[in-house]
C-alpha atoms as a PDB file:
ATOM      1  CA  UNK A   1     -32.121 229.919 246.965  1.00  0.00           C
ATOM      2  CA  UNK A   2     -35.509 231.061 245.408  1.00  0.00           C
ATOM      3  CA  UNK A   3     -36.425 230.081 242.437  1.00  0.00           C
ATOM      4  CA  UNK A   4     -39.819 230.690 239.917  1.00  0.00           C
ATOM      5  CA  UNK A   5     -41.293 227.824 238.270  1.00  0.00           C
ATOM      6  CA  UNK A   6     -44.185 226.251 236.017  1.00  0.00           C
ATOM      7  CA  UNK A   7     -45.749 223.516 237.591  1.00  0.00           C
ATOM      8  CA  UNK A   8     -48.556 221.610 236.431  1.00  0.00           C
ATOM      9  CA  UNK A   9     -51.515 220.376 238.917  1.00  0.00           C
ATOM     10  CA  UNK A  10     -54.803 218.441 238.823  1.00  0.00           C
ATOM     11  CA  UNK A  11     -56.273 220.349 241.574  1.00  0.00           C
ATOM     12  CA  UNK A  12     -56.798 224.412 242.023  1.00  0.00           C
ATOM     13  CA  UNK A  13     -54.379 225.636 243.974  1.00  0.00           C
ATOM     14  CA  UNK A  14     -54.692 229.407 245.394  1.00  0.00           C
ATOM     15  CA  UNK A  15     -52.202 231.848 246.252  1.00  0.00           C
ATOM     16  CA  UNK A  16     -49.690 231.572 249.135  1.00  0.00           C
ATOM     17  CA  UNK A  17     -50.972 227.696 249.277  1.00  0.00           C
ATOM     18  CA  UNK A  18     -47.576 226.007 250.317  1.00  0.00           C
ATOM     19  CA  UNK A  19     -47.385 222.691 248.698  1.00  0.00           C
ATOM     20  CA  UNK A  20     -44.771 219.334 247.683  1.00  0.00           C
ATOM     21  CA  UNK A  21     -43.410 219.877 244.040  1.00  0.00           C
ATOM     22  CA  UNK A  22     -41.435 217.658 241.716  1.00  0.00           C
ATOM     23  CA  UNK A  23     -39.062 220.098 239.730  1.00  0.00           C
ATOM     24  CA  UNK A  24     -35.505 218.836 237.733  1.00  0.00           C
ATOM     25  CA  UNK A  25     -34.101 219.384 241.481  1.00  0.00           C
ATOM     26  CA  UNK A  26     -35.827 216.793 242.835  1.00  0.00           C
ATOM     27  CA  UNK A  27     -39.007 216.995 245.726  1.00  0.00           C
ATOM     28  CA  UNK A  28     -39.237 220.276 247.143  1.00  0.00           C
ATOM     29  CA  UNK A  29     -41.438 222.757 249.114  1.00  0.00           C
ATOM     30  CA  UNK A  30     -42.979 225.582 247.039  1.00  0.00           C
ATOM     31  CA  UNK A  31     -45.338 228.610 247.228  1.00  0.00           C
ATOM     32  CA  UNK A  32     -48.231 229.504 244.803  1.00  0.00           C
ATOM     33  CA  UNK A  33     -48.087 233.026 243.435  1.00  0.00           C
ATOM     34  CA  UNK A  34     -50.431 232.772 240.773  1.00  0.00           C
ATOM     35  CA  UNK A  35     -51.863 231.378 237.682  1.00  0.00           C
ATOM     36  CA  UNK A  36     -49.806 230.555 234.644  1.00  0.00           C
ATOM     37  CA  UNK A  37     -51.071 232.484 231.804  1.00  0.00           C
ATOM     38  CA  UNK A  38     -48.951 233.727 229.148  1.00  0.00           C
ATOM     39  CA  UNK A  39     -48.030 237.024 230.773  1.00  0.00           C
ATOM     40  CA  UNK A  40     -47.119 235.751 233.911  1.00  0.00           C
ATOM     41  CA  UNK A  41     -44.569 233.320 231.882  1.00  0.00           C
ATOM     42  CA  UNK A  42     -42.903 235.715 229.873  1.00  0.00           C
ATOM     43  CA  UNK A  43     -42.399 237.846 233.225  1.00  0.00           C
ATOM     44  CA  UNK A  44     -39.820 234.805 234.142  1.00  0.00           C
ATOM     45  CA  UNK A  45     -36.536 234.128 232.747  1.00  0.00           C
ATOM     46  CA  UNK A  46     -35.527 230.396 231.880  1.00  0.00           C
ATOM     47  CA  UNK A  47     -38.249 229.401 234.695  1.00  0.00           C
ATOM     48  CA  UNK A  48     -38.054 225.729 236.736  1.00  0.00           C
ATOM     49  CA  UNK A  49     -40.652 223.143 235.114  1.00  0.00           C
ATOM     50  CA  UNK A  50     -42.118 220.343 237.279  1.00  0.00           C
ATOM     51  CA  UNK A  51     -45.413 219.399 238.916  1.00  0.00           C
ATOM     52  CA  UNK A  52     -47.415 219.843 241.985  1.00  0.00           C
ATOM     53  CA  UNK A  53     -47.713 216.621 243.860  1.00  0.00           C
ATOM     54  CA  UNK A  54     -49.657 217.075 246.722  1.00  0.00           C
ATOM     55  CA  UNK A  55     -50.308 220.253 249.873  1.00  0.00           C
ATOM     56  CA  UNK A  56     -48.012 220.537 252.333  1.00  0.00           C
ATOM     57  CA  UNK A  57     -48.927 218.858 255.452  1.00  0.00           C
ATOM     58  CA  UNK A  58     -47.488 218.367 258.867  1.00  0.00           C
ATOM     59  CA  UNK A  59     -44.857 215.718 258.237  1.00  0.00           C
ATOM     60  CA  UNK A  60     -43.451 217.634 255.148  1.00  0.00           C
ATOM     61  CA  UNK A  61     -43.449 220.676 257.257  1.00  0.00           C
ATOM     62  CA  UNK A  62     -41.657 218.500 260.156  1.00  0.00           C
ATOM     63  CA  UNK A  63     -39.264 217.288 257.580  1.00  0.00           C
ATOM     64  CA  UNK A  64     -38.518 220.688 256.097  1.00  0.00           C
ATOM     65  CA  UNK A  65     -37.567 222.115 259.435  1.00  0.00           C
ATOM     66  CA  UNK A  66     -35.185 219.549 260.556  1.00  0.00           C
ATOM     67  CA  UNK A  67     -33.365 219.661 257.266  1.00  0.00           C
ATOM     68  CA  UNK A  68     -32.799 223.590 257.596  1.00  0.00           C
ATOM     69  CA  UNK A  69     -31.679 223.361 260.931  1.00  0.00           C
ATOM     70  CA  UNK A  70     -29.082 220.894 259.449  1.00  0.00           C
ATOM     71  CA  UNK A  71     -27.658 223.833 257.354  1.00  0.00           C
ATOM     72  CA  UNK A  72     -24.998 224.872 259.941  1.00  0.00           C
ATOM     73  CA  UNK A  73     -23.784 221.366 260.873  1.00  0.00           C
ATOM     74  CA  UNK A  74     -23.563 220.896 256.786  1.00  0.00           C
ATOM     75  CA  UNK A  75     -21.168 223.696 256.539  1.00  0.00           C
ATOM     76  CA  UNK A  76     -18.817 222.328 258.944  1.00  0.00           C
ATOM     77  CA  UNK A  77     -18.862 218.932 257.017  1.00  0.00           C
ATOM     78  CA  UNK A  78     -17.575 220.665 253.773  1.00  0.00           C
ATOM     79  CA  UNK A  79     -15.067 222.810 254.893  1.00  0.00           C
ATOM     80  CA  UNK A  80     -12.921 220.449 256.026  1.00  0.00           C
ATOM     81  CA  UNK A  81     -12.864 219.129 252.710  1.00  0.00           C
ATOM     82  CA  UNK A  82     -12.513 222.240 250.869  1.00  0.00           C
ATOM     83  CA  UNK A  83      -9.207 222.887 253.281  1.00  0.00           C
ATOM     84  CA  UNK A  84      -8.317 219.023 252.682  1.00  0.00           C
ATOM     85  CA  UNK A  85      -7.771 219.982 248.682  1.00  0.00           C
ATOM     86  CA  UNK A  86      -6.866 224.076 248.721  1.00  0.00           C
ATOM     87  CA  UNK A  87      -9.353 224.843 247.054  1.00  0.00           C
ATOM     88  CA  UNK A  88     -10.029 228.973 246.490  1.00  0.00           C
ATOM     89  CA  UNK A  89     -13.531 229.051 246.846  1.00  0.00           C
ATOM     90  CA  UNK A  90     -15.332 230.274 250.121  1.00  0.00           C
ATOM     91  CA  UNK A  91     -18.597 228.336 251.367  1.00  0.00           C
ATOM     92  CA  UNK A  92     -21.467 230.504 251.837  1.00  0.00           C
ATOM     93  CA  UNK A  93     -24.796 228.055 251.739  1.00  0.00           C
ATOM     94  CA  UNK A  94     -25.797 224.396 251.905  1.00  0.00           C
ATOM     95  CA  UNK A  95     -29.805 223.559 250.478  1.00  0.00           C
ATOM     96  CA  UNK A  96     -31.213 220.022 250.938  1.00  0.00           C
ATOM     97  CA  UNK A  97     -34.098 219.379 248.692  1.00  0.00           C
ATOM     98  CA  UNK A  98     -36.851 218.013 250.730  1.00  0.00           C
ATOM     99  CA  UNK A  99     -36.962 214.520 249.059  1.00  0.00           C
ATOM    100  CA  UNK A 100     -32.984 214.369 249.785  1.00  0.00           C
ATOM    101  CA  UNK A 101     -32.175 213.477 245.908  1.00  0.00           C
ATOM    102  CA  UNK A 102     -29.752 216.009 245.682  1.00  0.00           C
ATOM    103  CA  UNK A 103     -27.630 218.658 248.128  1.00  0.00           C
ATOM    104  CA  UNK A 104     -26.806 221.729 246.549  1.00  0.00           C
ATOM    105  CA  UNK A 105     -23.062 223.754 247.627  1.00  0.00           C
ATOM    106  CA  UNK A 106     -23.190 227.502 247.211  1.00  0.00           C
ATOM    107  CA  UNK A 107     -19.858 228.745 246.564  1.00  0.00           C
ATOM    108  CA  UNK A 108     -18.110 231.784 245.740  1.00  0.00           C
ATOM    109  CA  UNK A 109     -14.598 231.996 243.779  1.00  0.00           C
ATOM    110  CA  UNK A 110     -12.661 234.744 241.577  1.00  0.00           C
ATOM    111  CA  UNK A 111     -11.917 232.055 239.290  1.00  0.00           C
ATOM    112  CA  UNK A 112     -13.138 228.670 237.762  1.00  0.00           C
ATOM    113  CA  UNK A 113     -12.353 226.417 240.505  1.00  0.00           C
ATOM    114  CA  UNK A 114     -11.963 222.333 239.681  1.00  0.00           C
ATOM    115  CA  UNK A 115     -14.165 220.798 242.319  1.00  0.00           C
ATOM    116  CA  UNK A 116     -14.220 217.176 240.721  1.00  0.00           C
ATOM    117  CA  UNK A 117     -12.605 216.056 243.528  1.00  0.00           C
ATOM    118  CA  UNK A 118     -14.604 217.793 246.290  1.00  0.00           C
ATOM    119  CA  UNK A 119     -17.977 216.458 244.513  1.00  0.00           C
ATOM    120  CA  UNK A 120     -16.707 212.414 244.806  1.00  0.00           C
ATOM    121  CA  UNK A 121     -15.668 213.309 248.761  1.00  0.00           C
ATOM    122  CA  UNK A 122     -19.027 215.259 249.278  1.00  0.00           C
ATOM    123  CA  UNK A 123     -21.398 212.577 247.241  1.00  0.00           C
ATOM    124  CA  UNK A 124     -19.407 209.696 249.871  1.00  0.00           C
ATOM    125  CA  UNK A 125     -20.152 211.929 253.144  1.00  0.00           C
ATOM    126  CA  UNK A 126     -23.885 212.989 252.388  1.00  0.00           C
ATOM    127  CA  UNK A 127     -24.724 209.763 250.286  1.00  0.00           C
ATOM    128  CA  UNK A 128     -26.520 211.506 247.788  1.00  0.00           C
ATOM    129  CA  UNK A 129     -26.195 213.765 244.752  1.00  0.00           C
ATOM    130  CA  UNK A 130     -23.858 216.946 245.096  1.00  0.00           C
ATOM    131  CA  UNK A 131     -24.614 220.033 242.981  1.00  0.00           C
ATOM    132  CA  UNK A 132     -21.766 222.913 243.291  1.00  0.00           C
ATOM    133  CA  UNK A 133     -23.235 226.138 242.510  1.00  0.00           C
ATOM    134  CA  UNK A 134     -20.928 229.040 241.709  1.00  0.00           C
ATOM    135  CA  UNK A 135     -22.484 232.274 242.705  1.00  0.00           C
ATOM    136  CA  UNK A 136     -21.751 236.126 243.257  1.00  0.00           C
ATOM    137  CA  UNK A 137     -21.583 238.958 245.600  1.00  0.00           C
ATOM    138  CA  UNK A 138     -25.307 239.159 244.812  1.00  0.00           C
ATOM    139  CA  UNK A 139     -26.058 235.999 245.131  1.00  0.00           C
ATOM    140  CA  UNK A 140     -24.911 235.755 248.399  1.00  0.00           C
ATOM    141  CA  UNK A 141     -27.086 238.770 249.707  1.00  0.00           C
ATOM    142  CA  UNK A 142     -29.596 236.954 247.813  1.00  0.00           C
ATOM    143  CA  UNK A 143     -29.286 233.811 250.413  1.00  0.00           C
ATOM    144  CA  UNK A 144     -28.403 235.426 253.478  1.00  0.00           C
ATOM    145  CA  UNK A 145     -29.830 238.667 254.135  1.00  0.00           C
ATOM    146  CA  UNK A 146     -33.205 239.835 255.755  1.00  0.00           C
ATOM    147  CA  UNK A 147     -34.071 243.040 255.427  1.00  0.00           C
ATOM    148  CA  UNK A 148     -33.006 245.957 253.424  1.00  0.00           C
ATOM    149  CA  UNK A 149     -32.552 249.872 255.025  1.00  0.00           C
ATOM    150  CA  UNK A 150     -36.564 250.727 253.758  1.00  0.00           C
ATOM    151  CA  UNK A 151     -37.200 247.936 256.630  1.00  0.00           C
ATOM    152  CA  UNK A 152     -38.800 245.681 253.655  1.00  0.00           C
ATOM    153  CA  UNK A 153     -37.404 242.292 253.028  1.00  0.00           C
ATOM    154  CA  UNK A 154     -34.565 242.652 250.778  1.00  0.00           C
ATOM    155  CA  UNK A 155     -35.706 242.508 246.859  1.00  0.00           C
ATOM    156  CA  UNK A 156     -33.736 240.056 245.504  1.00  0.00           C
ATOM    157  CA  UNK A 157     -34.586 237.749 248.036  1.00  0.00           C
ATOM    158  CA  UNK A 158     -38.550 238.486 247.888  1.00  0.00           C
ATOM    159  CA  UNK A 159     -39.161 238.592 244.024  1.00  0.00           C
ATOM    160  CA  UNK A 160     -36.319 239.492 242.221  1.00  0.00           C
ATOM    161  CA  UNK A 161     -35.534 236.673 239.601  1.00  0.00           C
ATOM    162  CA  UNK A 162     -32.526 238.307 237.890  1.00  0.00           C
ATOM    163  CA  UNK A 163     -30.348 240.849 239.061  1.00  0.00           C
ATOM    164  CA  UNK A 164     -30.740 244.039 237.340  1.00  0.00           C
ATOM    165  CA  UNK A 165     -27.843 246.414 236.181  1.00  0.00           C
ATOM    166  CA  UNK A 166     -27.204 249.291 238.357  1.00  0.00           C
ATOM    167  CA  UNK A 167     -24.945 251.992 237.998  1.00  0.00           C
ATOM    168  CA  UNK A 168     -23.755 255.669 239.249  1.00  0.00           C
ATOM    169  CA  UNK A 169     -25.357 257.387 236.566  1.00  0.00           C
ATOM    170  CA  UNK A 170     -28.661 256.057 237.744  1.00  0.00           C
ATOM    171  CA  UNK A 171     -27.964 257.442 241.430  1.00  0.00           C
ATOM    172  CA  UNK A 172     -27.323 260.976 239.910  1.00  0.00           C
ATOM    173  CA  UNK A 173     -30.025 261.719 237.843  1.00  0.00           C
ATOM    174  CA  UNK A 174     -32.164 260.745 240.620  1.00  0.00           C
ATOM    175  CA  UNK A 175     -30.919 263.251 242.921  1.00  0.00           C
ATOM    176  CA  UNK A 176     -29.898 260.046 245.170  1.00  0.00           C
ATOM    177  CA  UNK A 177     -26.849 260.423 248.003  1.00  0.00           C
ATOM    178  CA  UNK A 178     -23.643 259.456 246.444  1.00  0.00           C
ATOM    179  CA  UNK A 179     -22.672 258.586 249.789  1.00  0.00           C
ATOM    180  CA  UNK A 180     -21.429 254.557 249.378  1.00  0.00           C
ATOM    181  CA  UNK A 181     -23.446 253.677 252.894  1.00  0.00           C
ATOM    182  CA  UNK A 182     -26.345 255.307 251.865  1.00  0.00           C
ATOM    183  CA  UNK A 183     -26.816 253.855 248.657  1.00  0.00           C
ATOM    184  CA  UNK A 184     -25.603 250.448 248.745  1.00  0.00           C
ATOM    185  CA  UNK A 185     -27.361 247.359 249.797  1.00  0.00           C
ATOM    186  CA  UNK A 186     -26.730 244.426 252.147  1.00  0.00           C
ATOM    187  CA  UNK A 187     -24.132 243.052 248.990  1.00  0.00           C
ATOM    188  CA  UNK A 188     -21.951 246.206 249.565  1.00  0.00           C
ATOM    189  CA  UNK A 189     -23.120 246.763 245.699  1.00  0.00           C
ATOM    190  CA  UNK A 190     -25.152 249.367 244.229  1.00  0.00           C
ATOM    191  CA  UNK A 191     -28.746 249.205 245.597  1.00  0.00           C
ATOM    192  CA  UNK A 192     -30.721 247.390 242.995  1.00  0.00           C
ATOM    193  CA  UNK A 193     -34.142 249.400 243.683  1.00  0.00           C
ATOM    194  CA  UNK A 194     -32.097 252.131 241.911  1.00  0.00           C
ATOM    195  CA  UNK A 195     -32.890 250.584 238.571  1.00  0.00           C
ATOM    196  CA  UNK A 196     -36.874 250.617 239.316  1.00  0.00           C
ATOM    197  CA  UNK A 197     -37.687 253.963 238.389  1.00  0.00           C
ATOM    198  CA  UNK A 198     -34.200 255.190 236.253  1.00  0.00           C
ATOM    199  CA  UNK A 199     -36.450 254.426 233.372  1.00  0.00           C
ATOM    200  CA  UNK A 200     -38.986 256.781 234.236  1.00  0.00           C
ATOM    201  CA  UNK A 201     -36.405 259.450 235.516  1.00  0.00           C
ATOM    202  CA  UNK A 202     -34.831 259.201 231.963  1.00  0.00           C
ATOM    203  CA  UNK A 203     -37.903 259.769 229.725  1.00  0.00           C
ATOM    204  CA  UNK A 204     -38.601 262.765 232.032  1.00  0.00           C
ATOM    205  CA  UNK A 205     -35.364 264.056 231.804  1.00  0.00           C
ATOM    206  CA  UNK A 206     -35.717 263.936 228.025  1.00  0.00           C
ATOM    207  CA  UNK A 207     -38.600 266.439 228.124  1.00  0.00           C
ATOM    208  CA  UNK A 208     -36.719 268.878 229.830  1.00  0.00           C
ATOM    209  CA  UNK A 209     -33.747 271.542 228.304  1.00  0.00           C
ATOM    210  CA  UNK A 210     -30.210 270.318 229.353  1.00  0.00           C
ATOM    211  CA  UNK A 211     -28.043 272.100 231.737  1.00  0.00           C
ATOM    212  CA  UNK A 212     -26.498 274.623 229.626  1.00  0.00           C
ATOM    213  CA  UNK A 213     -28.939 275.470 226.914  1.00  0.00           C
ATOM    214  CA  UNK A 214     -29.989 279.343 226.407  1.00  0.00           C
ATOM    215  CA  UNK A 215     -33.726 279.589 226.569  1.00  0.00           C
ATOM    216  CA  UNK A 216     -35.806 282.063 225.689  1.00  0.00           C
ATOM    217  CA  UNK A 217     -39.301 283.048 228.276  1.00  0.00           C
ATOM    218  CA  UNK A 218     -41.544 285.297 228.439  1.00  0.00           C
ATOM    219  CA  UNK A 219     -39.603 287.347 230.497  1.00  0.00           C
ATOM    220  CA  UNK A 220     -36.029 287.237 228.489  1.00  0.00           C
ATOM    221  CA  UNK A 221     -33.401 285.247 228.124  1.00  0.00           C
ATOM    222  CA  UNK A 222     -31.979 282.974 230.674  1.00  0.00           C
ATOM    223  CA  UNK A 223     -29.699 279.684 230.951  1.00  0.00           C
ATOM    224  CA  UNK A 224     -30.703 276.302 232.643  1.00  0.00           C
ATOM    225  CA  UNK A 225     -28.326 275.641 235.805  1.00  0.00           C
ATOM    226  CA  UNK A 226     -30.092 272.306 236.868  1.00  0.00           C
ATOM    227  CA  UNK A 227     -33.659 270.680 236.041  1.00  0.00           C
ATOM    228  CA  UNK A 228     -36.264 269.407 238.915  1.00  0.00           C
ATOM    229  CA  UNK A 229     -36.699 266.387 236.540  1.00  0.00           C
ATOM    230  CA  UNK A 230     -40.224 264.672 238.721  1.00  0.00           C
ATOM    231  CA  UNK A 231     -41.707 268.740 238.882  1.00  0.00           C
ATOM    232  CA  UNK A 232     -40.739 269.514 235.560  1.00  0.00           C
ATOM    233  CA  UNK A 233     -39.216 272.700 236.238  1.00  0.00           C
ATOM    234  CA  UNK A 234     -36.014 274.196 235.533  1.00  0.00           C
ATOM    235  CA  UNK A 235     -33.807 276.167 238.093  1.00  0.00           C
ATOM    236  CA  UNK A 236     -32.180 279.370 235.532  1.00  0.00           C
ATOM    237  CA  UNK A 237     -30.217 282.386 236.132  1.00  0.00           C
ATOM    238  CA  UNK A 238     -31.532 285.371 234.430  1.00  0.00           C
ATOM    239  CA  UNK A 239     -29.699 287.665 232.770  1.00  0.00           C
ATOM    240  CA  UNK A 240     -29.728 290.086 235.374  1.00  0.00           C
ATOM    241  CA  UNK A 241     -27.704 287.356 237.473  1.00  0.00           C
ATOM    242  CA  UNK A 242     -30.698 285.985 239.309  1.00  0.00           C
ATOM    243  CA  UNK A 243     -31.624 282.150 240.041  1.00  0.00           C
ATOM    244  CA  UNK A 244     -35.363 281.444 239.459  1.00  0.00           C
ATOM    245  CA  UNK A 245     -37.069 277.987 238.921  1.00  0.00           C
ATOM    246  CA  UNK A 246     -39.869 277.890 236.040  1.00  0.00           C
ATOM    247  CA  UNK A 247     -42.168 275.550 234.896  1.00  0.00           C
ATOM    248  CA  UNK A 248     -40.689 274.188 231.630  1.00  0.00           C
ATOM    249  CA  UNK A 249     -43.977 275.142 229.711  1.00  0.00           C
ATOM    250  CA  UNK A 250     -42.383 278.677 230.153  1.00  0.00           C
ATOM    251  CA  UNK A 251     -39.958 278.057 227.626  1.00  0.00           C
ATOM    252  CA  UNK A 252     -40.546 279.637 224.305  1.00  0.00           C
ATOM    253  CA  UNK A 253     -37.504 278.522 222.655  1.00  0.00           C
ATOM    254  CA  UNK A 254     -34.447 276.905 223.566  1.00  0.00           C
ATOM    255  CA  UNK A 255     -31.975 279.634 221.360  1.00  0.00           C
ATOM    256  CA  UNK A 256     -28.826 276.500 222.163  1.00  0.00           C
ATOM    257  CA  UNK A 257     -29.143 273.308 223.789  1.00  0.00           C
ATOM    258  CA  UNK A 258     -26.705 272.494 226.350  1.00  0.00           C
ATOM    259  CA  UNK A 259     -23.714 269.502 226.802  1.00  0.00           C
ATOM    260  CA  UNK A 260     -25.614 268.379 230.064  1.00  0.00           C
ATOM    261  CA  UNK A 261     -22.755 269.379 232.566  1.00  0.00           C
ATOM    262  CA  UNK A 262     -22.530 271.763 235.491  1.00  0.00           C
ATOM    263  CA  UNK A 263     -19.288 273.709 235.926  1.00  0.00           C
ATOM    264  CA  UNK A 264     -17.810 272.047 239.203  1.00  0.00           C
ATOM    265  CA  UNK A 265     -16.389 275.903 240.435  1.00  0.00           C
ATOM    266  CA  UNK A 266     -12.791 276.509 238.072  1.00  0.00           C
ATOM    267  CA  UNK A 267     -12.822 277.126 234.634  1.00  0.00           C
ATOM    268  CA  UNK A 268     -11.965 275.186 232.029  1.00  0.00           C
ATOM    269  CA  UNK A 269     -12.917 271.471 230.856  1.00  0.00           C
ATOM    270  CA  UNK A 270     -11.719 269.663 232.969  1.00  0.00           C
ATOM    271  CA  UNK A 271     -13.714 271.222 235.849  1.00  0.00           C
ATOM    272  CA  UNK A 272     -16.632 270.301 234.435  1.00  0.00           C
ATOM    273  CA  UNK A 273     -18.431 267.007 235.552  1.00  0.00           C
ATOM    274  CA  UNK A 274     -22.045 265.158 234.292  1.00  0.00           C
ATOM    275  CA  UNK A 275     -25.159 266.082 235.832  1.00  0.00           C
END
């Protein structure tokens, strides 16, 4: 699994320079990204500390490769242990560190699972430290996909270092499908690039009359039926009946500000549903 650190050096690195670290994990393989100044630090949350020890060269790289392809044959050696105790938990990743001072179990479970047991027969097979790593649906994406539906690398497992919050309401005000497929990501979860620009969409939307409210133009009265929110415009029915769209800087007044909800075709309040 990724993960964003603060390493110190004694020579200039540069970025995208792949090099041999010494992190709280043990020896690993790691990628500059960039200096670290005090923006770049506060940008990271609870972020690895360690060192640089030296560039990669062609016997880390050697090493590096024949530990990944050990990944698979890993697998195999812990389920059979994991069946050998019933344990409810389901195995989705093994990591070797490159210096081999630790292995580290990716797991997933509904509940807290007691793996005391499983660590003493996995330390005796791999003859090293075991680390058991509880993760989520997330997580997992986070490990095992490739690439996302915008044909980009998926974002939590290129820079993301914390999950963000995503929910429906930020699919609606951005006019986004509500269709599950469409809008979910390789987790089956709400697609987290949803969050990226909700912020923006909501200080937007704040400029703008909510559905409902009465406004008063140039050219009469009208009410707002549903808001352009990235135009700034306002789709309104007149009050001869008609449905225009106007710039919101046509607005003289607002005469009564609206509840924000769109009547869904019956009367009534119950047939009425957010925008």
């Amino acid at each position: 699994m990724r993960h964003l650190g603060v390493m110190t050096a004694t020579s200039e690195f540069r970025y995208g320079d792949e090099v041999v670290i010494r992190s709280d994990r043990g020896t690993e393989i790691a990628t500059v990204l960039c200096e670290a100044t005090p923006a770049a630090i506060g940008g990271l949350h609870e972020p690895t500390e360690g060192k640089i020890l030296r560039r990669l060269d062609a016997t880390d790289r050697g090493d590096w490769t024949q530990m990944s392809a050990m990944t698979r044959r890993d697998l195999d050696v812990c389920q059979p242990h994991v069946d050998r105790l019933n344990l409810p938990m389901q195995l989705v990743d093994v990591e070797r560190v490159l210096g081999g001072e630790r292995v580290v179990v990716y797991f997933i479970s509904e509940n807290r699972v007691d793996f005391r047991e499983l660590v003493k027969s996995l330390g005796q097979e791999f003859q090293t430290r075991i680390e058991m790593r509880q993760i989520g649906i997330r997580d997992e994406a986070k490990l095992l996909a490739d690439f996302g539906d915008c044909g980009q690398e998926v974002c939590c497992s290129r820079f993301l270092s914390k999950m963000p919050p995503v929910s429906m309401k930020m699919a609606k005000l951005q006019r986004a499908s509500l269709d599950p497929t469409k809008i979910s990501g390789r987790c089956g979860r709400l697609k987290c690039c949803l969050r990226y620009e909700f912020d923006t969409y909501e200080s937007l939307a704040q400029e703008l009359p909510p559905v409902g409210s009465q406004l008063l133009t140039r050219d009469g009265q009208c009410r707002v039926i549903a808001q352009d929110i990235l135009a700034g415009q306002l789709i309104v029915q007149t009050e001869d009946q008609r449905r225009i769209m106007i710039p919101v800087g046509d607005v003289v007044e607002i005469l009564a500000v609206g509840n924000g909800m769109v009547a869904s075709g019956k009367k009534g309040k119950d047939n009425l549903r957010p925008l």
